[in-house]
C-alpha atoms as a PDB file:
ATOM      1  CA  UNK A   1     139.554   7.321  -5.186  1.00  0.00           C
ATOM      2  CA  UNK A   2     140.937  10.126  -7.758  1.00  0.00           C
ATOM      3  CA  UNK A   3     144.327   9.276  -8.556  1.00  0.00           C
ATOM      4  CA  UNK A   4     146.665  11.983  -9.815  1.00  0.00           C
ATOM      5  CA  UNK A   5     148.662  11.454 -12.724  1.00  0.00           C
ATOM      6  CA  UNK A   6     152.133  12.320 -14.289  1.00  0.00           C
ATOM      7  CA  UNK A   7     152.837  12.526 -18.119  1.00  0.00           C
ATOM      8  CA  UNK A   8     154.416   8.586 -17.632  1.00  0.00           C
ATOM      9  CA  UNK A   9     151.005   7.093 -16.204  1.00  0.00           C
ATOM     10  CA  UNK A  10     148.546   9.147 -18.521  1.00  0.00           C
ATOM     11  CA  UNK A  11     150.860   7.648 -21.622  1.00  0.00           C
ATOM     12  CA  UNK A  12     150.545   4.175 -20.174  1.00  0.00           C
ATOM     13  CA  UNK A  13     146.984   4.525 -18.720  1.00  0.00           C
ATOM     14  CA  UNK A  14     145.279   6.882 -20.895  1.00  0.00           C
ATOM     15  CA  UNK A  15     147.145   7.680 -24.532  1.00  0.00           C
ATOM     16  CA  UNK A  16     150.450   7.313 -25.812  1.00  0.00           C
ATOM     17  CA  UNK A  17     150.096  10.397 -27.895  1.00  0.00           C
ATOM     18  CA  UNK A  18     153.855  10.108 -28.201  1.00  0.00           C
ATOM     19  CA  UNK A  19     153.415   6.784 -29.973  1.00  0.00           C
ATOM     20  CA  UNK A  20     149.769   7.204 -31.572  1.00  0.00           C
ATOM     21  CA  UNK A  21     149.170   9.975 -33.949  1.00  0.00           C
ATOM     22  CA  UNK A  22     145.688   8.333 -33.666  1.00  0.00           C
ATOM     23  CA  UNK A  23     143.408   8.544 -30.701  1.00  0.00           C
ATOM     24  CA  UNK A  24     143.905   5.137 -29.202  1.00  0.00           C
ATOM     25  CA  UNK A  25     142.601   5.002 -25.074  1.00  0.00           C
ATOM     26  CA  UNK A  26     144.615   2.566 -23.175  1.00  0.00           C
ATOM     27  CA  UNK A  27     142.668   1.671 -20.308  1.00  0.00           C
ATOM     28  CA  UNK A  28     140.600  -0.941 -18.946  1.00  0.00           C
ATOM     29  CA  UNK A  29     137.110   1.083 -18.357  1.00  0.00           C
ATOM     30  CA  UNK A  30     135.703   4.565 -19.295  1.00  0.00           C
ATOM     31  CA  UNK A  31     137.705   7.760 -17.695  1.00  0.00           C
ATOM     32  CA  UNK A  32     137.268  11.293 -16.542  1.00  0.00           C
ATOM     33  CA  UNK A  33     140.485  13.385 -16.250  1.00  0.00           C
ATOM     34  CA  UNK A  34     139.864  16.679 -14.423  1.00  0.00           C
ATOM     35  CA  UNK A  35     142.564  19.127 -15.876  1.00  0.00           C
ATOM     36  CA  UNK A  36     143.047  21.555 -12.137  1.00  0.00           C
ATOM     37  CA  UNK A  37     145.362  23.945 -10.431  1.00  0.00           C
ATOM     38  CA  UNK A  38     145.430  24.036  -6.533  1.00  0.00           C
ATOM     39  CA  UNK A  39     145.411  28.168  -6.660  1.00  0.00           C
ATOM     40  CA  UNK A  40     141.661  27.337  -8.645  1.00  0.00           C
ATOM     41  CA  UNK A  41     138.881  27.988  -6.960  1.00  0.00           C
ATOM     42  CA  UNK A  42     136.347  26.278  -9.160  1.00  0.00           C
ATOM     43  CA  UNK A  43     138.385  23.350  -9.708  1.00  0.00           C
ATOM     44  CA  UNK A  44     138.492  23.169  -5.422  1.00  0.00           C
ATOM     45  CA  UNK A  45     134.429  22.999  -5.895  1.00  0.00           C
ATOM     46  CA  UNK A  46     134.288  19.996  -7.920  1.00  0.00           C
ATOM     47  CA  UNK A  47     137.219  18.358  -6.262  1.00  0.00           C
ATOM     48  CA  UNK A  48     135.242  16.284  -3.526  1.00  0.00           C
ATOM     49  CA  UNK A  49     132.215  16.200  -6.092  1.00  0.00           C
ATOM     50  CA  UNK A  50     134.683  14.120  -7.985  1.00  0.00           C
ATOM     51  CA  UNK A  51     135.501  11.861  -5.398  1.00  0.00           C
ATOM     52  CA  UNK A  52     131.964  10.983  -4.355  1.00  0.00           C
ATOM     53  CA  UNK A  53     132.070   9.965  -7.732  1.00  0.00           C
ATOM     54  CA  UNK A  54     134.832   7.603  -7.802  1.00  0.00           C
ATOM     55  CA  UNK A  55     133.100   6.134  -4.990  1.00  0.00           C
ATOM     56  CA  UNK A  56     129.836   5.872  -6.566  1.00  0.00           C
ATOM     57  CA  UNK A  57     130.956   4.313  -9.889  1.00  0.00           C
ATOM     58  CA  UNK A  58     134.004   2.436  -8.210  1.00  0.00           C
ATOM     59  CA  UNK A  59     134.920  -0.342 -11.059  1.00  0.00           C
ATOM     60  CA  UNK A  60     132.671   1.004 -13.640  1.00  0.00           C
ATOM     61  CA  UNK A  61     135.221   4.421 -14.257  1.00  0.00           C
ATOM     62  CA  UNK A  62     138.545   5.934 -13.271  1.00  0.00           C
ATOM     63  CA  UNK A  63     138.925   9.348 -12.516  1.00  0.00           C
ATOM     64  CA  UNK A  64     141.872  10.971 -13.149  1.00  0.00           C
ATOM     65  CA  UNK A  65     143.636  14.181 -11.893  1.00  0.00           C
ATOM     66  CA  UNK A  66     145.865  16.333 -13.667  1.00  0.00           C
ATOM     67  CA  UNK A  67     148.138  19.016 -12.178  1.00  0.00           C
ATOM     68  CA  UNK A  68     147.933  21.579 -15.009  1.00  0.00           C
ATOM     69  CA  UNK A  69     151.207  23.601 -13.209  1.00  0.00           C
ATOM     70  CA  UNK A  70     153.382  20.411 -12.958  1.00  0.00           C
ATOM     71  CA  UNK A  71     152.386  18.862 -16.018  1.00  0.00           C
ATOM     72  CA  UNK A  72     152.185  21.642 -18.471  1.00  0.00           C
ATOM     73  CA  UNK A  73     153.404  19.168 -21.314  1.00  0.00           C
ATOM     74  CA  UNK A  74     149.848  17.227 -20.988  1.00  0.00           C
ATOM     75  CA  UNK A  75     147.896  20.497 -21.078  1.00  0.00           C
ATOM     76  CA  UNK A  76     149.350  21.760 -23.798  1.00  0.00           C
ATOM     77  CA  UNK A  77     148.681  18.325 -25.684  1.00  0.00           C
ATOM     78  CA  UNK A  78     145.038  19.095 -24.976  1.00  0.00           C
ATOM     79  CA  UNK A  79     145.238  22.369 -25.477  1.00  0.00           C
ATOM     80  CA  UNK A  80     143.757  23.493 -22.164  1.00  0.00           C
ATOM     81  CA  UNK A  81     143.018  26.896 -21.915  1.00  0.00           C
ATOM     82  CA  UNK A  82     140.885  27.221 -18.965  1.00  0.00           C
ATOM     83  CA  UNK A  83     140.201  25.014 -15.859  1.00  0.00           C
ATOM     84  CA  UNK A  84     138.746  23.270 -14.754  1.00  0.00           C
ATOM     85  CA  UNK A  85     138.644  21.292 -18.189  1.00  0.00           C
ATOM     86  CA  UNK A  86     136.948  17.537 -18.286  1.00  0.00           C
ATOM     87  CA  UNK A  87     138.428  15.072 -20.550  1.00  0.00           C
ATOM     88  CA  UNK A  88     135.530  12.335 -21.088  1.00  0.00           C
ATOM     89  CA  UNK A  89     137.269   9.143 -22.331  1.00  0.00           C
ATOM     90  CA  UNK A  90     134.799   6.242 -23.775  1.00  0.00           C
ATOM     91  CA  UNK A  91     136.208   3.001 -24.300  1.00  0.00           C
ATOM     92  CA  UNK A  92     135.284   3.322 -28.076  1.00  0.00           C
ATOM     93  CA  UNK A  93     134.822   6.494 -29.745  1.00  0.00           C
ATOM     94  CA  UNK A  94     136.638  10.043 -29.343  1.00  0.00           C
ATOM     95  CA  UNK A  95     137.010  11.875 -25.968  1.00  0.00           C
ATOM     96  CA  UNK A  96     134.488  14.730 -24.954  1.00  0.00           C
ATOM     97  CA  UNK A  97     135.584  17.822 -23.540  1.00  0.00           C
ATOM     98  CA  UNK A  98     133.632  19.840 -20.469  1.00  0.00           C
ATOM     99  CA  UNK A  99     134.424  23.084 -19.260  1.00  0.00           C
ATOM    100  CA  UNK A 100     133.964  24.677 -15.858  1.00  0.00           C
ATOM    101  CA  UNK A 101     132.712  23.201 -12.452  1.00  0.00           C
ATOM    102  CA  UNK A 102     129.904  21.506 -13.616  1.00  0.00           C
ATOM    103  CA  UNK A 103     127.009  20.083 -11.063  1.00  0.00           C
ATOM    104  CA  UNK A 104     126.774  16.526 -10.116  1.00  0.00           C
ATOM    105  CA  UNK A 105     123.778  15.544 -12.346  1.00  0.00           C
ATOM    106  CA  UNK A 106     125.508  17.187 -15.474  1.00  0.00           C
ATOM    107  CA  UNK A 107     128.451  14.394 -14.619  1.00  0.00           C
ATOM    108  CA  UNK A 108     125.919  11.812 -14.299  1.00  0.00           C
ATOM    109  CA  UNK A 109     124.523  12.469 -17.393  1.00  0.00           C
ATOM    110  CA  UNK A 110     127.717  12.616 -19.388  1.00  0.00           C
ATOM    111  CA  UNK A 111     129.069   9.410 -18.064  1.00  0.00           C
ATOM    112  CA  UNK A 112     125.507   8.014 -18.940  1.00  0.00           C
ATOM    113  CA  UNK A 113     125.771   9.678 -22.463  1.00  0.00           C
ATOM    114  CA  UNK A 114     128.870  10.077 -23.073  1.00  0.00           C
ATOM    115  CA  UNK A 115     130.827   6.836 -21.650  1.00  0.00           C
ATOM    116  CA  UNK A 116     128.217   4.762 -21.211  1.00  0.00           C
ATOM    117  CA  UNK A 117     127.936   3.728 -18.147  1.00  0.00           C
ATOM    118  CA  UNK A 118     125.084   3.350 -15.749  1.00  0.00           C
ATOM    119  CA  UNK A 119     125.242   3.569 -11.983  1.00  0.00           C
END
């Protein structure tokens, strides 16, 4: 399942980039966070997309969704400019940005590439 997130859980599950100055990623396994709007139409596309994808790598990844109308605080920390936008978070390393609905084998290959994890 997606689960939709407020500026309090992305600080506690994500980054604390009111604490960190530093990239530091607080969770437990790699993430996505899908930056939407419900008026989008793209971001509409790739909503059950996503899902199918929490499903399919249930344990393995979290995917995150991000209201960018009711939290316009975390989209201007990110600088989002057009949605949908696809934070990729790896355990290690710096987050990866995606733009637009992008197909499902384009998100398998990121997570493959990107956060490292296999199906």
């Amino acid at each position: 399942m997606t689960e939709k997130m407020t500026k309090e859980t992305f600080l506690e599950k994500v980054f604390n980039f009111e604490k960190n100055k530093e990239w530091k990623y607080e969770g437990n396994v790699p993430c996505i966070i899908d930056f939407y709007a419900d008026w989008c139409g793209p971001c509409k596309t790739i909503a059950p997309l996503l899902e199918v994808l929490s499903q399919e790598y249930e344990g393995k990844i979290n995917i995150y969704k991000v209201d960018t109308e009711v939290e316009q605080e975390l989209s201007a920390a990110f600088a989002i400019r057009s949605i949908p936008s696809m934070l990729f978070c790896p355990m290690d390393g710096e987050p990866q940005m995606a733009q637009g609905a992008l197909p499902k084998d384009e998100f398998e290959r990121i997570i493959k590439d990107v956060l490292g994890v296999e199906k």
